[in-house]
N, C-alpha and C. Protein backbone atom coordinates (compact mmCIF):
# COMPACT_ATOMS: atom_id res chain seq x y z
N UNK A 1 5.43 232.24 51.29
CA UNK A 1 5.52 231.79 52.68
C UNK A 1 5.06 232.90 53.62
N UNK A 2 4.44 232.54 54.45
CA UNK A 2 3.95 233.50 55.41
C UNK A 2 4.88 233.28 56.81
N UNK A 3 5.78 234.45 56.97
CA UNK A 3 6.49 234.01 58.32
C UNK A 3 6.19 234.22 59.65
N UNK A 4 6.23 233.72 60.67
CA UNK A 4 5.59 233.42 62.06
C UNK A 4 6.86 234.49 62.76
N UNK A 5 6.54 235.21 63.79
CA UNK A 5 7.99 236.13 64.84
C UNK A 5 8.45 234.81 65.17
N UNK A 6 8.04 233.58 65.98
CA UNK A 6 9.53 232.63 66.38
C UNK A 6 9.96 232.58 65.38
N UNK A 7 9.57 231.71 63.97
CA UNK A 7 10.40 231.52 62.83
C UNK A 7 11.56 232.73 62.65
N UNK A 8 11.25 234.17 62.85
CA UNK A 8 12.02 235.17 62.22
C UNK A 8 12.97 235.43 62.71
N UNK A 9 12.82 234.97 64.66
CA UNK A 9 13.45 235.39 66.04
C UNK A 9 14.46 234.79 65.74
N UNK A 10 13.87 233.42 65.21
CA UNK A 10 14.88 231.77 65.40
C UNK A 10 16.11 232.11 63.99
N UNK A 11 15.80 232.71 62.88
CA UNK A 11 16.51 232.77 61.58
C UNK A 11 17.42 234.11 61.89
N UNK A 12 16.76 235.05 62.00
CA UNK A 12 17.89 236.18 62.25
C UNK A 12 18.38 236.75 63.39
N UNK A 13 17.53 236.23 65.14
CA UNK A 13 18.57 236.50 66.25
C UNK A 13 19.50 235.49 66.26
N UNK A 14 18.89 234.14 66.27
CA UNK A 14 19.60 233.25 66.80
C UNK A 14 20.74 232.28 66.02
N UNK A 15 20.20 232.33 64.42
CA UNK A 15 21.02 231.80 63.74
C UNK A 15 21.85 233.00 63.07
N UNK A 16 21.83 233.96 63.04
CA UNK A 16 22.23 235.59 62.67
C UNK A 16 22.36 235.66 61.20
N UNK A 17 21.10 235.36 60.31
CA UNK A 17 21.37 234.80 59.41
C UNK A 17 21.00 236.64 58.09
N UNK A 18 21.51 237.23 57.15
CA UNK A 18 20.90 238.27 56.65
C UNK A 18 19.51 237.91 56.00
N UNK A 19 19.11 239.12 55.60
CA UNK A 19 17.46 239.32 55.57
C UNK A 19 17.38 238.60 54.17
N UNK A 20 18.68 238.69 53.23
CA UNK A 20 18.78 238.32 51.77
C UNK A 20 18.69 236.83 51.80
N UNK A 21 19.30 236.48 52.86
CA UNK A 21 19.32 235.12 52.98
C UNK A 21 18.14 234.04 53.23
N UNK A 22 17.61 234.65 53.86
CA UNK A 22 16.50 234.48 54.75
C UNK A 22 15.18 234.30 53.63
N UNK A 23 15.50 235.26 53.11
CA UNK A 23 14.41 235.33 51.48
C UNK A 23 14.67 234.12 50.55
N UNK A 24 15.82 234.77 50.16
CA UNK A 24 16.39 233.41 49.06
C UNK A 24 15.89 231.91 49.63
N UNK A 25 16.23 231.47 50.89
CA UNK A 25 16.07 230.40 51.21
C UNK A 25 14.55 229.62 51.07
N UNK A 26 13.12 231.13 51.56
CA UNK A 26 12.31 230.55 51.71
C UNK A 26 11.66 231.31 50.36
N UNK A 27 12.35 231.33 49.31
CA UNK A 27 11.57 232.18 47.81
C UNK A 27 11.06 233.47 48.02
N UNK A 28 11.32 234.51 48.75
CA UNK A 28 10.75 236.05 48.68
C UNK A 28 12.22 236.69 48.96
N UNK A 29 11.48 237.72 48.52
CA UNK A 29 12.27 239.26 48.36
C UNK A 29 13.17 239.42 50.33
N UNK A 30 13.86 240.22 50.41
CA UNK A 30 14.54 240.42 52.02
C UNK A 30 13.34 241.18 52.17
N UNK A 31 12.92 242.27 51.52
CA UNK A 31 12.02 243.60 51.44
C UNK A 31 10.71 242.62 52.29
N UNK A 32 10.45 241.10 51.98
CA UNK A 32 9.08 241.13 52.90
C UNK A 32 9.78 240.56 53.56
N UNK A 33 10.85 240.12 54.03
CA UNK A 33 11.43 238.82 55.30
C UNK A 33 11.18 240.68 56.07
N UNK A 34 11.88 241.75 55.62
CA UNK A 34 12.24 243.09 56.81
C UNK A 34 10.49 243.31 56.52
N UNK A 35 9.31 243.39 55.98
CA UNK A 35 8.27 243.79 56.33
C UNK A 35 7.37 242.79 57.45
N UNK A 36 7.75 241.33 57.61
CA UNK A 36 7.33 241.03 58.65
C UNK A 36 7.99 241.22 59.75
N UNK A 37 9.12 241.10 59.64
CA UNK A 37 10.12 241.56 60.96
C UNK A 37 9.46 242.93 61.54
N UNK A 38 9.14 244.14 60.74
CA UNK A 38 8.88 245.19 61.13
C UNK A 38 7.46 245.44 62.10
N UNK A 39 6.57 244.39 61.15
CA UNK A 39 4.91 243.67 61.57
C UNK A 39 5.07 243.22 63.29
N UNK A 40 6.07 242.33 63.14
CA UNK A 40 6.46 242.02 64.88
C UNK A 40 7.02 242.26 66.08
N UNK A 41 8.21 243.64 65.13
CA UNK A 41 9.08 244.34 66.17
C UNK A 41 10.14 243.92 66.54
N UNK A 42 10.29 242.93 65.41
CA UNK A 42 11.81 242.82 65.89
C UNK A 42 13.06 243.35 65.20
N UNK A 43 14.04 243.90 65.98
CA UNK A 43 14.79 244.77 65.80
C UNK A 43 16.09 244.30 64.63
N UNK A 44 16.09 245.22 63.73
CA UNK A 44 17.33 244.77 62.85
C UNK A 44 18.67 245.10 63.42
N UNK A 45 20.04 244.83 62.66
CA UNK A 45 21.12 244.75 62.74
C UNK A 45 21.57 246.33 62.48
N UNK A 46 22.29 246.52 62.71
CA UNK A 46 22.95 248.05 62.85
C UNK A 46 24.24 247.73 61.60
N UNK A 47 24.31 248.83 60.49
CA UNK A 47 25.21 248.32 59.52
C UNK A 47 26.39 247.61 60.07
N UNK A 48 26.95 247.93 61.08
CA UNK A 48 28.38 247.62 61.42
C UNK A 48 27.93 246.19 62.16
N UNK A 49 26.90 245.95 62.65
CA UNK A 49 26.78 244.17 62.98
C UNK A 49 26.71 243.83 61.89
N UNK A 50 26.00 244.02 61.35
CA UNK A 50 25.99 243.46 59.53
C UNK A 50 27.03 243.40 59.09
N UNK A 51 27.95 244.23 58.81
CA UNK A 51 29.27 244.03 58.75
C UNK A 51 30.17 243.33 59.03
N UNK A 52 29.88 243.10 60.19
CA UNK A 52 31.08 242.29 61.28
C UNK A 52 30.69 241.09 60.92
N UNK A 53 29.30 240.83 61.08
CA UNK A 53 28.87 239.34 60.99
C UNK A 53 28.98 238.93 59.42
N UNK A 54 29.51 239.81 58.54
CA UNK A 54 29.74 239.15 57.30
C UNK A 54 31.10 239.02 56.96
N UNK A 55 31.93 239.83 57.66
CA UNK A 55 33.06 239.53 57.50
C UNK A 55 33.85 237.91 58.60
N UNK A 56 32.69 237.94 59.68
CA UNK A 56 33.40 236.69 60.46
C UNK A 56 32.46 234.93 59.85
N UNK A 57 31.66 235.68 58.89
CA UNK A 57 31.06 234.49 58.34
C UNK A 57 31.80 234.25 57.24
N UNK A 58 32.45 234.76 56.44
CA UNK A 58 32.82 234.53 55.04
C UNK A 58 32.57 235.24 54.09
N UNK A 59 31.15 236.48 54.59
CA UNK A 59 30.55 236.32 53.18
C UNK A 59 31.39 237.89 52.39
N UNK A 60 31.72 238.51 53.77
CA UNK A 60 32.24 239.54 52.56
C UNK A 60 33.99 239.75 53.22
N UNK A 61 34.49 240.41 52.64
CA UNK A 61 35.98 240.17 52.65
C UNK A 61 36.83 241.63 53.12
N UNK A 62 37.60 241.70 53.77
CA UNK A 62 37.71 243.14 54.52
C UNK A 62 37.89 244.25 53.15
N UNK A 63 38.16 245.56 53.07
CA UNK A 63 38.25 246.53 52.03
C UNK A 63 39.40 246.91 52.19
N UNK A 64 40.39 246.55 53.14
CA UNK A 64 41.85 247.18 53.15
C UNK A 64 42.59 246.35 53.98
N UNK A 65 41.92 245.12 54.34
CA UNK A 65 43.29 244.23 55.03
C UNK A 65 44.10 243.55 54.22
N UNK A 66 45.25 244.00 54.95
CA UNK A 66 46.34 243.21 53.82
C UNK A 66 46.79 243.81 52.35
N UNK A 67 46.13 245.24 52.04
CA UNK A 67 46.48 245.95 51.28
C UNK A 67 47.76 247.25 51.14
N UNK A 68 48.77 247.32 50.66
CA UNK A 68 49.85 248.21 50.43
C UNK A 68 48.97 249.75 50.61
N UNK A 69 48.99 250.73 51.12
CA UNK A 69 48.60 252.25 50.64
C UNK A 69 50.22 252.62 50.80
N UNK A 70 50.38 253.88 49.75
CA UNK A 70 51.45 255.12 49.88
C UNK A 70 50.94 255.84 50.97
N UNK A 71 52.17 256.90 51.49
CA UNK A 71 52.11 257.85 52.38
C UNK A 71 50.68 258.86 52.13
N UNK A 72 50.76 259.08 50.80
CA UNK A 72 49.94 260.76 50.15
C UNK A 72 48.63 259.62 50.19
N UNK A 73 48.50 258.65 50.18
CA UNK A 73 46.65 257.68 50.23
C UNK A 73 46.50 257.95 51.63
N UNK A 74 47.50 257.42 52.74
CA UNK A 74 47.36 257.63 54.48
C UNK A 74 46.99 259.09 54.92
N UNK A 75 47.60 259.85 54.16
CA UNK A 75 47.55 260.91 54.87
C UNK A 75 46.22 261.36 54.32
């Protein structure tokens, strides 16, 4: 598939969708969904949006909510 900037604008500003996703869906690698993105200038996600937006989508699951630590792990 050859991707168009609206198509890319429309999949990862507006639907906030990841680059993995974005691939899988249309059969390629994220590596060319982020080499046309890069071709057009449009700006990626900063790890911690990535983050956020995967934890308020479902896809990944917090690393310490709701988990017990001891004192000597806190400190």
């Amino acid at each position: 598939m050859i991707y168009t900037k609206i198509f890319l604008e429309q999949e990862y500003l507006q639907k906030q969708k990841p680059l993995k996703q974005i691939g899988k869906e249309n059969k390629t690698s994220a590596k060319t969904v982020h080499k046309y993105m890069k071709k057009f200038g449009i700006p990626r996600r900063s790890f911690q949006e990535s983050q956020q937006l995967a934890l308020k989508n479902g896809r990944a699951t917090h690393p310490t909510k709701g988990k017990k630590r001891n004192i000597k792990t806190k400190v």
